[in-house]
C-alpha atoms as a PDB file:
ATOM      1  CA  UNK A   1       9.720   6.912   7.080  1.00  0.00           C
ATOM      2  CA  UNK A   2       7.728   8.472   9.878  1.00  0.00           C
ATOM      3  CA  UNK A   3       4.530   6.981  11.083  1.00  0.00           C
ATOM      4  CA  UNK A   4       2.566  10.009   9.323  1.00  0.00           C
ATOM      5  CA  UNK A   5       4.131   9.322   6.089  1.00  0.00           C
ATOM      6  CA  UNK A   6       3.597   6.113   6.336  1.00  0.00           C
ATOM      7  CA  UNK A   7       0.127   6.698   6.688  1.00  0.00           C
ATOM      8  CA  UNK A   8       0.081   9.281   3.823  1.00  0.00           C
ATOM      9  CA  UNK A   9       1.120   6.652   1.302  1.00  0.00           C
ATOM     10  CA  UNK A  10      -1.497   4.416   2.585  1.00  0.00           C
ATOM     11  CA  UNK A  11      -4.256   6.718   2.420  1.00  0.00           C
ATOM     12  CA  UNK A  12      -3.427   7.580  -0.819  1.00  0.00           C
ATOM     13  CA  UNK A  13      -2.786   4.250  -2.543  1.00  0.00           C
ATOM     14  CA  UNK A  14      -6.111   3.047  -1.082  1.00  0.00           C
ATOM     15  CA  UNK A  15      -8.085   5.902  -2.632  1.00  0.00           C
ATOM     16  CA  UNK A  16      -6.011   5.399  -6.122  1.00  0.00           C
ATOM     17  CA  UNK A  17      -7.369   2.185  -6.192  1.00  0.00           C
ATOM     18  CA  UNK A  18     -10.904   3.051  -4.558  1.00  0.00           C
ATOM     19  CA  UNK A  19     -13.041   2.569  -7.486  1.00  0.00           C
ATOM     20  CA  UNK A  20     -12.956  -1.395  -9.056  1.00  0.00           C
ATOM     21  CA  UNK A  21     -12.101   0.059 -12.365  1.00  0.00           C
ATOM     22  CA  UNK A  22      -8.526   1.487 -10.590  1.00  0.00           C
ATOM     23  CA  UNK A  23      -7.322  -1.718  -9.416  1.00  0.00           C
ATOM     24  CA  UNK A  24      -6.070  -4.637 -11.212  1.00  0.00           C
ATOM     25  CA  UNK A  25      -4.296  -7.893 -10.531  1.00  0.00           C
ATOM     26  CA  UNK A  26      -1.403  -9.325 -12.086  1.00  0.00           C
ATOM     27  CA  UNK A  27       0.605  -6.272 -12.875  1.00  0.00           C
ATOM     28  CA  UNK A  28       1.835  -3.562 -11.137  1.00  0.00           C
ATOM     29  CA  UNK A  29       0.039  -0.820 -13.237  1.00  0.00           C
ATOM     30  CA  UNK A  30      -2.120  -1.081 -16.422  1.00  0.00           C
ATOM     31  CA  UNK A  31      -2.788   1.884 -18.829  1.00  0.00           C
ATOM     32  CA  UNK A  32      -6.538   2.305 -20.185  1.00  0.00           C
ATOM     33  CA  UNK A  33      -6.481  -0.049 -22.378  1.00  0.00           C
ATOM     34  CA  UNK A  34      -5.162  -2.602 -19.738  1.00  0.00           C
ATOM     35  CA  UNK A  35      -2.029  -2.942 -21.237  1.00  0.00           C
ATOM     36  CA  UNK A  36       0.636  -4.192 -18.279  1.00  0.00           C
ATOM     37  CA  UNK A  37       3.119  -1.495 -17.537  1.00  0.00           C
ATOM     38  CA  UNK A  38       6.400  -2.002 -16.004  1.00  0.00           C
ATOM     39  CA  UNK A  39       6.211   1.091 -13.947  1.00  0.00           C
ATOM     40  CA  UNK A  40       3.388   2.012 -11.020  1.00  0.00           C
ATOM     41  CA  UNK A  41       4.405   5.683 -11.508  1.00  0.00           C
ATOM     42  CA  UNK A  42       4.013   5.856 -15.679  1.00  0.00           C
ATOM     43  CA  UNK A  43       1.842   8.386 -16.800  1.00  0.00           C
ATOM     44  CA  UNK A  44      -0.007   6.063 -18.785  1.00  0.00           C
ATOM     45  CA  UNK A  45      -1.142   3.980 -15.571  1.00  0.00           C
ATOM     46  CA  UNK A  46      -4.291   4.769 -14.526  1.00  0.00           C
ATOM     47  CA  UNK A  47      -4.658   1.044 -12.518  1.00  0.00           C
ATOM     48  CA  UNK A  48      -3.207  -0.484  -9.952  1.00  0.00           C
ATOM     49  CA  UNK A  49      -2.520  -3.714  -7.947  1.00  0.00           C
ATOM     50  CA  UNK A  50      -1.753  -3.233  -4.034  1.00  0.00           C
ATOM     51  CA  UNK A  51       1.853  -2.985  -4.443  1.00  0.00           C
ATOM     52  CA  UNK A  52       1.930  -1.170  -7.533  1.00  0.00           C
ATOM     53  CA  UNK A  53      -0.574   1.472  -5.487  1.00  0.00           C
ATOM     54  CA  UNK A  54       1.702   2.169  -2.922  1.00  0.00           C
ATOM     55  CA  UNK A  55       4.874   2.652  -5.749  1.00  0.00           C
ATOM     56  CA  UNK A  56       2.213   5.556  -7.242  1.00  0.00           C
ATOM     57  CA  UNK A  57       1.114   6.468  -4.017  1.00  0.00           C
ATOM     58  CA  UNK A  58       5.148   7.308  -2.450  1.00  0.00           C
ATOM     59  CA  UNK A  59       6.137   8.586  -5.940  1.00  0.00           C
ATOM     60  CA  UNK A  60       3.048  11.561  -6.044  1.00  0.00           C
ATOM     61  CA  UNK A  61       3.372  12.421  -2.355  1.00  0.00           C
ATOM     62  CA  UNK A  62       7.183  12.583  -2.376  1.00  0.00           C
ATOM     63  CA  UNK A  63       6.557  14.382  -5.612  1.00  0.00           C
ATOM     64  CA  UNK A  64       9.214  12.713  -7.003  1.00  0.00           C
ATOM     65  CA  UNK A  65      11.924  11.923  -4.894  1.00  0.00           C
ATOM     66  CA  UNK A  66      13.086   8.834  -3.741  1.00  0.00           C
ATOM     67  CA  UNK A  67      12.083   8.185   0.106  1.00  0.00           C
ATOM     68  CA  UNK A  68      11.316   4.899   1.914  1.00  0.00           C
ATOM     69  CA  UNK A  69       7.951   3.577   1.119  1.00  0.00           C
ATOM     70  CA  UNK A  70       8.765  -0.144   3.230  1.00  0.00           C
ATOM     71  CA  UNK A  71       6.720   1.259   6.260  1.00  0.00           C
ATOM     72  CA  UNK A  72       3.752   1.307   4.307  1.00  0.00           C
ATOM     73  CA  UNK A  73       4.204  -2.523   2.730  1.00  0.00           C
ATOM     74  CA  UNK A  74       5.191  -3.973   5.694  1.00  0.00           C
ATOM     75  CA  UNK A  75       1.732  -2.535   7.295  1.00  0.00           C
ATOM     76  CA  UNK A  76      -0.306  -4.505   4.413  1.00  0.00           C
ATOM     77  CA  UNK A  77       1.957  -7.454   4.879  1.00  0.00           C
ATOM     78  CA  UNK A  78       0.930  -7.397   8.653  1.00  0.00           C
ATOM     79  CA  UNK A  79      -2.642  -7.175   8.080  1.00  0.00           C
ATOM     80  CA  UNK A  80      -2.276  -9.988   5.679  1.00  0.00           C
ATOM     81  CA  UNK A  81       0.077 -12.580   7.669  1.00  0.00           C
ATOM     82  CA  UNK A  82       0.618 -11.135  11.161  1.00  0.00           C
ATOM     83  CA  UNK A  83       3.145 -13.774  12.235  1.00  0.00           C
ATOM     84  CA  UNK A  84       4.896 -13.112   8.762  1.00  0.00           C
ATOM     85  CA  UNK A  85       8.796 -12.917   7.485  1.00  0.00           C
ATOM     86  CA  UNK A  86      10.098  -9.593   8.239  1.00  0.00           C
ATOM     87  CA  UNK A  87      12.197  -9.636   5.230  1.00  0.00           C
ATOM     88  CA  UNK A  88      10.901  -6.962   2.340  1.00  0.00           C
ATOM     89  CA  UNK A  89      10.811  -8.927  -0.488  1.00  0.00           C
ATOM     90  CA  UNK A  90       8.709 -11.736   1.141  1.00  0.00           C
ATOM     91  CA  UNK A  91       6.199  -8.777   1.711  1.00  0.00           C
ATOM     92  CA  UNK A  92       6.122  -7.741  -1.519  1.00  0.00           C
ATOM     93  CA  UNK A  93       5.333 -11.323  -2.499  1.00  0.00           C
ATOM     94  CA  UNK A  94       2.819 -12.193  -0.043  1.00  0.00           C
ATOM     95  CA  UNK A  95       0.816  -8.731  -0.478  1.00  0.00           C
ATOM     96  CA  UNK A  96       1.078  -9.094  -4.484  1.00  0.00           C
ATOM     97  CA  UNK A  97      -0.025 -13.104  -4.077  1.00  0.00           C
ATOM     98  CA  UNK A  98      -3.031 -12.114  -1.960  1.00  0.00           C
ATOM     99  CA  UNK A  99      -3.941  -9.026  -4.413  1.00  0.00           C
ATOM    100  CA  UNK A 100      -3.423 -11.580  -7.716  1.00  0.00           C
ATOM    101  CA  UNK A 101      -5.332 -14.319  -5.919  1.00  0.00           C
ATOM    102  CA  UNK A 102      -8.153 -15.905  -8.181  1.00  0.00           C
ATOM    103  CA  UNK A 103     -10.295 -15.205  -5.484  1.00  0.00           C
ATOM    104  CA  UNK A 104      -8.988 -12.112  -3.962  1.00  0.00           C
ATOM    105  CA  UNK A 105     -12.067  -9.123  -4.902  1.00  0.00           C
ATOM    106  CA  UNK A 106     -11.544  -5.681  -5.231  1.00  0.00           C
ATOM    107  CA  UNK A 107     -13.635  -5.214  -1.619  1.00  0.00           C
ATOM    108  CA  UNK A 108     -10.915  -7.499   0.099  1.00  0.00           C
ATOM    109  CA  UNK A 109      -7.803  -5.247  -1.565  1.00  0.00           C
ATOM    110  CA  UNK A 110      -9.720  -2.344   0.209  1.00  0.00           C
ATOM    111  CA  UNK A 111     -10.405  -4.191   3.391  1.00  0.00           C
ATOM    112  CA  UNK A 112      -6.336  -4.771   3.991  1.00  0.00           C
ATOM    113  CA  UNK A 113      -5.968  -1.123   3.400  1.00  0.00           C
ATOM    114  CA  UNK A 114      -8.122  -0.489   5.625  1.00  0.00           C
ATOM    115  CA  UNK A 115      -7.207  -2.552   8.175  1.00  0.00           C
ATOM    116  CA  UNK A 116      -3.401  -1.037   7.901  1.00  0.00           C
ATOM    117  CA  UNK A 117      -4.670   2.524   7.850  1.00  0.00           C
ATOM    118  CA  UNK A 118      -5.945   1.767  11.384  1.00  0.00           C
ATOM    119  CA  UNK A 119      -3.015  -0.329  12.781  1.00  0.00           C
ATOM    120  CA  UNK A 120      -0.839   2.810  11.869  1.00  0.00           C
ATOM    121  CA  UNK A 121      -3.284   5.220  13.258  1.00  0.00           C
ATOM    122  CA  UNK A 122      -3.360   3.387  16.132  1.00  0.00           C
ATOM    123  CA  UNK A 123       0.436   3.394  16.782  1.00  0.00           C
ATOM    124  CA  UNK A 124       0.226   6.973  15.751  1.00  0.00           C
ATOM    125  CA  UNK A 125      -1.875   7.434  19.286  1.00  0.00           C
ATOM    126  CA  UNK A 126      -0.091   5.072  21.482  1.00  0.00           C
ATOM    127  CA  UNK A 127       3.383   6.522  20.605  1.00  0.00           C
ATOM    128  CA  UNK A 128       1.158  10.228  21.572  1.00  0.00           C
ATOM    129  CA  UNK A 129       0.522   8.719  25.121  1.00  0.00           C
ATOM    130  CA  UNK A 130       3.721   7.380  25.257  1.00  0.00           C
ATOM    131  CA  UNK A 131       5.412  10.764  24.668  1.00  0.00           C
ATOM    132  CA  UNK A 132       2.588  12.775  26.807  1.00  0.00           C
ATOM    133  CA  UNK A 133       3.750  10.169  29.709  1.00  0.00           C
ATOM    134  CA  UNK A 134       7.297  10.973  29.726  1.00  0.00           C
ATOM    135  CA  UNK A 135       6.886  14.315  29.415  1.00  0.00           C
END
């Protein structure tokens, strides 16, 4: 996945769950009458936890098709734990324990969007001067 996509997804799972009645914690997706649903990209889902934002997120822009959407979690997981395992499934955990946190509020989800949004826009411009250097 490219840096832009990557950013893509991000932007667009952040404004899926913009509004506090979008997001949710404990499952990946709920329908409207917050009923848990196995799958971020159901039809019926019309909330979302951080993980299960990104799923919808990849699934719409890719319209459909299967591409690589670990960019984009391993950005939150960076925001989150910095110094963190670089193995995927310990960043689906630790961005899914952070968004299902007792404590966690919907403005702290946003914040850690956010917060990736600019890392990745921000290695979107230094790999810009990079390339304008060598060329």
């Amino acid at each position: 996945m490219s840096l832009k996509s990557t950013l893509c997804v991000l932007v667009e799972a952040r404004r899926l769950i913009s509004v506090p009645g979008s997001w949710t914690k404990g499952a990946v997706a709920r329908d409207k009458e917050g009923e848990a649903l196995g799958l971020a990209g159901s039809r019926r889902a019309c909330r979302w936890c951080a993980v299960g934002a990104v799923y919808r997120a990849h699934v719409q822009i890719s319209d459909g098709t299967v591409f690589d959407d670990v960019n984009a979690l391993r950005a939150l997981s960076e925001v989150i734990a910095p110094q963190g395992n670089p193995n995927e499934s310990a960043w689906l955990n630790t961005i899914s324990s952070v968004n299902d946190a007792e404590l966690t509020r919907h403005k702290d989800v946003l914040d850690i969007f956010d917060a990736a949004i600019s890392a990745v826009r921000k290695r979107m411009q230094q790999n810009r001067v990079e390339q304008a250097a060598v060329a």
